[in-house]
N, C-alpha and C. Protein backbone atom coordinates (compact mmCIF):
# COMPACT_ATOMS: atom_id res chain seq x y z
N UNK A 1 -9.47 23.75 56.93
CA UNK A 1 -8.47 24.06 55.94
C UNK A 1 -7.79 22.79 55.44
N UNK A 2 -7.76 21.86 56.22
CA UNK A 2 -7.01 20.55 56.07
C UNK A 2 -7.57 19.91 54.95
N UNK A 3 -8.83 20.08 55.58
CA UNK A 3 -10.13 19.39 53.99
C UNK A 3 -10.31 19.50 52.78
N UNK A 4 -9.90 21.11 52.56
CA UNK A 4 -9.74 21.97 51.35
C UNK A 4 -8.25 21.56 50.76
N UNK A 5 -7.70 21.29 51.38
CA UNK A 5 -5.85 20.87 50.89
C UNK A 5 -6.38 19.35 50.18
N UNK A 6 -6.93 18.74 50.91
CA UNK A 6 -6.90 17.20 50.71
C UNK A 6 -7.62 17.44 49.43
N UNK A 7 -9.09 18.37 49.29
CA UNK A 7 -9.54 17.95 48.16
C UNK A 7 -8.98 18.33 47.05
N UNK A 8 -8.14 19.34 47.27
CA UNK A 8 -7.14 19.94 46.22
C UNK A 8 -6.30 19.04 45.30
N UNK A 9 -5.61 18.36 46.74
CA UNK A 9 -4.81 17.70 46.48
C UNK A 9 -5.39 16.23 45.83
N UNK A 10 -6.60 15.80 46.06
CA UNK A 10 -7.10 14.82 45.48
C UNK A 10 -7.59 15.16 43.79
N UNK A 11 -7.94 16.05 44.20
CA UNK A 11 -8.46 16.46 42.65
C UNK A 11 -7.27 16.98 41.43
N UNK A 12 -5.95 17.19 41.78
CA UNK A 12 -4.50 17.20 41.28
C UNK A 12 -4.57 15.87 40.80
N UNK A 13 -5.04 15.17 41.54
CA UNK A 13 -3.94 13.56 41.07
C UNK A 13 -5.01 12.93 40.15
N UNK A 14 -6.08 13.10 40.49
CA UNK A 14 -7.44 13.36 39.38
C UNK A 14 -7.01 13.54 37.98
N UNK A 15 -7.08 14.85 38.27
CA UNK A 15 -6.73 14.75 37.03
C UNK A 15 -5.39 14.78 36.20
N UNK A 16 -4.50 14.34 36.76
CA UNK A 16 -2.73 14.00 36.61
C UNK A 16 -3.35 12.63 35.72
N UNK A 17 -4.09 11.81 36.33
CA UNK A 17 -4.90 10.16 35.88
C UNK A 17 -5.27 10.55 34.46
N UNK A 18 -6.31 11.46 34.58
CA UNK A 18 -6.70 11.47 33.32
C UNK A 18 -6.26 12.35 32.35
N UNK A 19 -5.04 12.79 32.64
CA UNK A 19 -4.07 13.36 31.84
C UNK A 19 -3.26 12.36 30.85
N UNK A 20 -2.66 11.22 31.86
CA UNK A 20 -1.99 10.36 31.24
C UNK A 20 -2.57 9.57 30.69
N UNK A 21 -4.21 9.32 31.08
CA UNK A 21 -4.96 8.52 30.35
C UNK A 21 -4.76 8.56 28.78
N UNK A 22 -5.68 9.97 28.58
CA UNK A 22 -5.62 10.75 27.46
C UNK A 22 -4.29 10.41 26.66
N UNK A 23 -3.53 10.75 27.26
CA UNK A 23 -1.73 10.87 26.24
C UNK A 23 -1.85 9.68 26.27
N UNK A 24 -2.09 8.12 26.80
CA UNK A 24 -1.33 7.35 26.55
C UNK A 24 -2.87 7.10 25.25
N UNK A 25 -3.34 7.78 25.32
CA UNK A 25 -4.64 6.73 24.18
C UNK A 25 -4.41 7.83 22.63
N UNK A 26 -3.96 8.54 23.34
CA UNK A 26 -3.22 10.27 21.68
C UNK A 26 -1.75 9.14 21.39
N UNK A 27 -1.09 8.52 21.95
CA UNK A 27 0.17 7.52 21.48
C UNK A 27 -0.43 6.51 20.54
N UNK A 28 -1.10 5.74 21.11
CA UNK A 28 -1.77 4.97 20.37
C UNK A 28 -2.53 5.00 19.48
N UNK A 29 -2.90 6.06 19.19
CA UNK A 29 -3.55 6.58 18.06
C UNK A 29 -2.82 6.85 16.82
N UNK A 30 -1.39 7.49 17.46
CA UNK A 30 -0.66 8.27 16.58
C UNK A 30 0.05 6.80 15.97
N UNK A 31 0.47 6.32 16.99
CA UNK A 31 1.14 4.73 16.37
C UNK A 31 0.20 3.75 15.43
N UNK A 32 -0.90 3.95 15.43
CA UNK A 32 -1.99 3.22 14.69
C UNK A 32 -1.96 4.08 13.24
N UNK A 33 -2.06 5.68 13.20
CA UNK A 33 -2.06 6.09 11.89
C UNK A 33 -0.32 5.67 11.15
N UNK A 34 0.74 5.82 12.21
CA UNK A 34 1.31 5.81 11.42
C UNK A 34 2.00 4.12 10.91
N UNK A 35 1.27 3.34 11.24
CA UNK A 35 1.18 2.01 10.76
C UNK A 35 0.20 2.07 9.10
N UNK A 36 -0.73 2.70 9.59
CA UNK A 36 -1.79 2.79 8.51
C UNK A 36 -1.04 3.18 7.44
N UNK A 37 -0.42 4.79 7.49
CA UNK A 37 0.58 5.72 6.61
C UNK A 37 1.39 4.83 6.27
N UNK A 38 2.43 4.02 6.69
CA UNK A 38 3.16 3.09 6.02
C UNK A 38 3.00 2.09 5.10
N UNK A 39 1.80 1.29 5.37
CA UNK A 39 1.53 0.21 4.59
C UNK A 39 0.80 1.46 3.34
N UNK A 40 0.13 1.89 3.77
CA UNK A 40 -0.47 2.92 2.45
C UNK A 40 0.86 3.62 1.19
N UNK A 41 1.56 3.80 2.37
CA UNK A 41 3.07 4.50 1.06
C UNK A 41 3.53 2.92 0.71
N UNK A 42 4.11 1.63 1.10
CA UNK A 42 4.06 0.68 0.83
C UNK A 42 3.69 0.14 -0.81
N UNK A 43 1.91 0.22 -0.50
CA UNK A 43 1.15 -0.26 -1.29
C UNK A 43 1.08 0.78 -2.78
N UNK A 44 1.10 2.28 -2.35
CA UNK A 44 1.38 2.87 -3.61
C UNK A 44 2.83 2.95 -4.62
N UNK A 45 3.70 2.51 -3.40
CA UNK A 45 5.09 1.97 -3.89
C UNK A 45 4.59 1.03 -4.94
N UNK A 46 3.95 0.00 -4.82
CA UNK A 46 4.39 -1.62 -5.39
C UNK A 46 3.45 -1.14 -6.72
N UNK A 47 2.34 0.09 -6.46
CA UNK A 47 0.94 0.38 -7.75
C UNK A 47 2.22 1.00 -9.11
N UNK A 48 3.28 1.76 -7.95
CA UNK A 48 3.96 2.35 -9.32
C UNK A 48 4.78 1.47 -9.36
N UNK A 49 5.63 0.70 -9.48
CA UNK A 49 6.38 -0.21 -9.51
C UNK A 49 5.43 -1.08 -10.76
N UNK A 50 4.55 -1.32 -10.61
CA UNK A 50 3.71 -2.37 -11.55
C UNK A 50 2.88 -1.42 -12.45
N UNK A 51 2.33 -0.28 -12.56
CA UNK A 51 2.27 0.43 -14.14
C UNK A 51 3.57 0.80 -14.44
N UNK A 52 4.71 1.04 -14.00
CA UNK A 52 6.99 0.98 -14.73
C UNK A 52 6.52 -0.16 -15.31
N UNK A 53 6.29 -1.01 -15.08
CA UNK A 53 6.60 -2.42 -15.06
C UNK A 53 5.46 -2.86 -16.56
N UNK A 54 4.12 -2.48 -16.39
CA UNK A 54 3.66 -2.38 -17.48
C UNK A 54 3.90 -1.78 -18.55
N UNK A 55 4.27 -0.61 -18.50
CA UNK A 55 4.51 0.33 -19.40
C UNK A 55 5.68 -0.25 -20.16
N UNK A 56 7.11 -0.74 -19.25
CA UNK A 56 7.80 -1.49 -19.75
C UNK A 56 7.75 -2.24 -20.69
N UNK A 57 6.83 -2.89 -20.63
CA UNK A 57 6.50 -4.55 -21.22
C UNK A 57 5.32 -4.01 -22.54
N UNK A 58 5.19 -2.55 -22.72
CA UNK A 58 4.07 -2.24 -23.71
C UNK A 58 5.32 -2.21 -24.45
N UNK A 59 6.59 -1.04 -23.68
CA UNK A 59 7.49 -0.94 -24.89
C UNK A 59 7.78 -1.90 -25.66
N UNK A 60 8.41 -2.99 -24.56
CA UNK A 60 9.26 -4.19 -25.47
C UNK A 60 8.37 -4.88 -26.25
N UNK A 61 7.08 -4.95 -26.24
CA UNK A 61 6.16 -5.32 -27.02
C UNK A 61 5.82 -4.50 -28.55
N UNK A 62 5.95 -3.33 -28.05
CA UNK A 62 6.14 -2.55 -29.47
C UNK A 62 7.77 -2.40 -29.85
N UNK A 63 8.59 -3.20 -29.17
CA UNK A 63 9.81 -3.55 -30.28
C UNK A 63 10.10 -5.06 -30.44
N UNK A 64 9.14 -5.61 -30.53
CA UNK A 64 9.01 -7.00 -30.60
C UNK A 64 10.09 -8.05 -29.60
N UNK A 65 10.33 -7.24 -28.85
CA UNK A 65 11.38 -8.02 -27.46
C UNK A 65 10.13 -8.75 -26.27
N UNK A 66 9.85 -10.28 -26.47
CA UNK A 66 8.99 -10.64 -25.87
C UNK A 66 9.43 -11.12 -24.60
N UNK A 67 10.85 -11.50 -24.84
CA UNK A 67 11.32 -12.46 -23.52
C UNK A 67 11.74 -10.94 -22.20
N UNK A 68 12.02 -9.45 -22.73
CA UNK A 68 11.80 -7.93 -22.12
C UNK A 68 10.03 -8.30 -21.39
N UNK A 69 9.50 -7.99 -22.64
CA UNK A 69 8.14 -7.57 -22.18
C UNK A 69 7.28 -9.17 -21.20
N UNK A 70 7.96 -10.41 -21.02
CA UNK A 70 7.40 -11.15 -20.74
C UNK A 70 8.22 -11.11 -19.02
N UNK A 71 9.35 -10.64 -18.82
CA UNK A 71 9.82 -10.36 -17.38
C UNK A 71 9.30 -8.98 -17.12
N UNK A 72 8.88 -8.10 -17.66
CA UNK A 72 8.38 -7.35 -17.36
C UNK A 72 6.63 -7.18 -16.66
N UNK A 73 5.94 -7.99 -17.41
CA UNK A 73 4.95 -8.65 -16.81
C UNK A 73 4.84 -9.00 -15.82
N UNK A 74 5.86 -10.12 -15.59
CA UNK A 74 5.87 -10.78 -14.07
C UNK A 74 6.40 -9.78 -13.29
N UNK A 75 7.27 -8.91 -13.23
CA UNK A 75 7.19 -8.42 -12.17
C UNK A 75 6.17 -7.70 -12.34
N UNK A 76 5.29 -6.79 -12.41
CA UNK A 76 4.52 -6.27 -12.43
C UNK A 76 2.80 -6.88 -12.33
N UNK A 77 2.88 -8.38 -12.32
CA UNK A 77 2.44 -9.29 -11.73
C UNK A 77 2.58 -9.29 -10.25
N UNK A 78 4.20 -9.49 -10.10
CA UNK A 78 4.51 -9.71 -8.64
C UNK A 78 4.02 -8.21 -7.73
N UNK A 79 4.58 -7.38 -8.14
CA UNK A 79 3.95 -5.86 -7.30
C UNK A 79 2.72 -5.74 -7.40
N UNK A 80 1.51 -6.26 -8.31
CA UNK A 80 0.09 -6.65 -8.27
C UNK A 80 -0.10 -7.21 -6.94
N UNK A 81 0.34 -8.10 -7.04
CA UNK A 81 -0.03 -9.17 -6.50
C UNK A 81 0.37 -8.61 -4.39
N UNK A 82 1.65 -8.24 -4.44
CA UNK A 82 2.22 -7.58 -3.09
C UNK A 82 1.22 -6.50 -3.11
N UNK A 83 0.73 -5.48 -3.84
CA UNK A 83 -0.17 -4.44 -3.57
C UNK A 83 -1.64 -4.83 -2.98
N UNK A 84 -1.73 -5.88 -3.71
CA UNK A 84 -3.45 -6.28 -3.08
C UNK A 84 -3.80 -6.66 -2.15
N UNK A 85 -2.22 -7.01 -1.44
CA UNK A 85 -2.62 -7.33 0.05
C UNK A 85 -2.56 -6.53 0.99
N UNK A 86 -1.59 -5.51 0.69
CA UNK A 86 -1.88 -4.47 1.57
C UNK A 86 -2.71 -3.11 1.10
N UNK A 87 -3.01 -2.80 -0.26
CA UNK A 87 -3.78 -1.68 -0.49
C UNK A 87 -5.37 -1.61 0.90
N UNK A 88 -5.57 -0.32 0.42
CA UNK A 88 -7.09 -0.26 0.95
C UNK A 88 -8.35 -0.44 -0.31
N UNK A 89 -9.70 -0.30 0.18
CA UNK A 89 -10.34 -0.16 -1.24
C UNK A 89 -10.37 0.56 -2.13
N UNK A 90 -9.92 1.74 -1.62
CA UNK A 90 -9.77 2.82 -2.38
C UNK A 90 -8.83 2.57 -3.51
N UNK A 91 -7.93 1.76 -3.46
CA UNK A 91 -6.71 1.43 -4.81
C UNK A 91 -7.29 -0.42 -5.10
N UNK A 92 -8.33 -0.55 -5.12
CA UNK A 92 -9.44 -1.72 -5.96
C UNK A 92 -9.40 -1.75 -7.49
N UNK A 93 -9.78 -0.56 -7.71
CA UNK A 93 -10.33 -0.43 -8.82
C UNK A 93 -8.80 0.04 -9.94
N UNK A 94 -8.11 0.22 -9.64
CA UNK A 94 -6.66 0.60 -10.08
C UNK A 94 -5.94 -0.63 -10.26
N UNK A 95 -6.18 -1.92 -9.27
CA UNK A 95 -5.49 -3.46 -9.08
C UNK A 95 -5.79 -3.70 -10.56
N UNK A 96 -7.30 -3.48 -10.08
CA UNK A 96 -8.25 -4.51 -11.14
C UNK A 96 -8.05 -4.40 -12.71
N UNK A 97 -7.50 -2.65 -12.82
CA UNK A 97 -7.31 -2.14 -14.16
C UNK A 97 -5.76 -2.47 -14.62
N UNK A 98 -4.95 -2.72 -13.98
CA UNK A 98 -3.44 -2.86 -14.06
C UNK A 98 -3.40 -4.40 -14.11
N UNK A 99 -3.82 -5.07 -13.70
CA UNK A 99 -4.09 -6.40 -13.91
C UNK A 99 -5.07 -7.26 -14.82
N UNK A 100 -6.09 -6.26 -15.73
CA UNK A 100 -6.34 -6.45 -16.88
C UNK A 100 -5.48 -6.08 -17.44
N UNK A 101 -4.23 -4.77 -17.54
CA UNK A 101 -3.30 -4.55 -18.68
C UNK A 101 -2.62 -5.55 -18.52
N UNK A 102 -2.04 -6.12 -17.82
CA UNK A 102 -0.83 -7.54 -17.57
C UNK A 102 -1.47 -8.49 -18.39
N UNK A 103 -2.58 -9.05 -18.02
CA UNK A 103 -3.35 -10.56 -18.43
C UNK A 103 -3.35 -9.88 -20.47
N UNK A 104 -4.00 -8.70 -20.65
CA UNK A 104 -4.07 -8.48 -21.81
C UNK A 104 -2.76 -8.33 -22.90
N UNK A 105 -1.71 -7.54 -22.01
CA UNK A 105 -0.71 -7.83 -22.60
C UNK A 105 0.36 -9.18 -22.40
N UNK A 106 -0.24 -9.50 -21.79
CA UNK A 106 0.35 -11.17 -21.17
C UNK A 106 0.24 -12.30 -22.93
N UNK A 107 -1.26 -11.68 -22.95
CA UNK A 107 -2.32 -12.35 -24.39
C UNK A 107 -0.99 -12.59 -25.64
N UNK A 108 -0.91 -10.58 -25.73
CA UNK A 108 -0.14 -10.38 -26.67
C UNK A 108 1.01 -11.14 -26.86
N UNK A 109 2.08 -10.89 -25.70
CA UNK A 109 2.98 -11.81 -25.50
C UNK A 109 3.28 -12.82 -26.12
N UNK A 110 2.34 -14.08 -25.52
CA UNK A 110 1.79 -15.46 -25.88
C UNK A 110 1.87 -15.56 -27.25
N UNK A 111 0.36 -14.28 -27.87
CA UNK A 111 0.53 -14.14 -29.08
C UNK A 111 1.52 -14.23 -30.16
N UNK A 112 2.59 -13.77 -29.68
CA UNK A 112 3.78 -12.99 -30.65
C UNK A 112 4.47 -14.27 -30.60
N UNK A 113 4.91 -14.56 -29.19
CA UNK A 113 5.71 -16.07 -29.23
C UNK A 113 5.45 -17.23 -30.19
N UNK A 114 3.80 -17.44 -29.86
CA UNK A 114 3.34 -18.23 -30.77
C UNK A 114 3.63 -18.22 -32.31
N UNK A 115 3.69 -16.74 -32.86
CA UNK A 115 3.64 -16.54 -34.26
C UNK A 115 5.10 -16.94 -34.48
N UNK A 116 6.15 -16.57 -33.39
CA UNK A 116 7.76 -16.83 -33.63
C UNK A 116 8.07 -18.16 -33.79
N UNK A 117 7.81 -18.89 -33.28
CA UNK A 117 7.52 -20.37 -33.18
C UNK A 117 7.30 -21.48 -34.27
């Protein structure tokens, strides 16, 4: 009977081990997504922040306010630029398109200045 207790009792602490195993590797998991989840809300923060920021700079461009639409750029430059380092690939192809509108309306910009000049 002694034998049967012990193995009982061995096989309790058994699996007590790989109880806490488990939970401590379900913590770390959960702490890993929600690192992931952060920089991801982060990075879609800075995507809308920089099409405001474009859209901005279309307006002041269609009211001929260049020195508006030319700080508007840069920031929307700058949240480019903060997004690409933390996006995933999945928001690639969105950088790439928001950062042709900047450089293109950047053009305009230039453009307009130049003609003021």
């Amino acid at each position: 009977m002694k034998g049967f207790a012990v193995l009982v009792a061995l096989a309790a602490l058994v699996l007590a081990g790989y109880s806490t195993m488990q939970t401590m590797q379900l913590r770390a998991e959960v702490s890993l997504l929600k690192a992931q989840l952060a920089q991801q809300k982060r990075s879609n923060d800075l995507l809308a922040q920089a099409v405001q920021s474009v859209q901005q700079a279309k307006d002041a461009i269609g009211q001929v306010d260049t020195d508006r639409a030319s700080g508007a750029l840069q920031r929307a430059g700058t949240a480019l630029s903060a997004a690409a380092k933390t996006a995933g690939e999945k928001a690639g192809p969105a950088i790439r398109w928001l950062e042709g509108q900047v450089k293109s309306l950047g053009d305009q910009v230039r453009g307009s200045q130049g003609g003021q000049r």
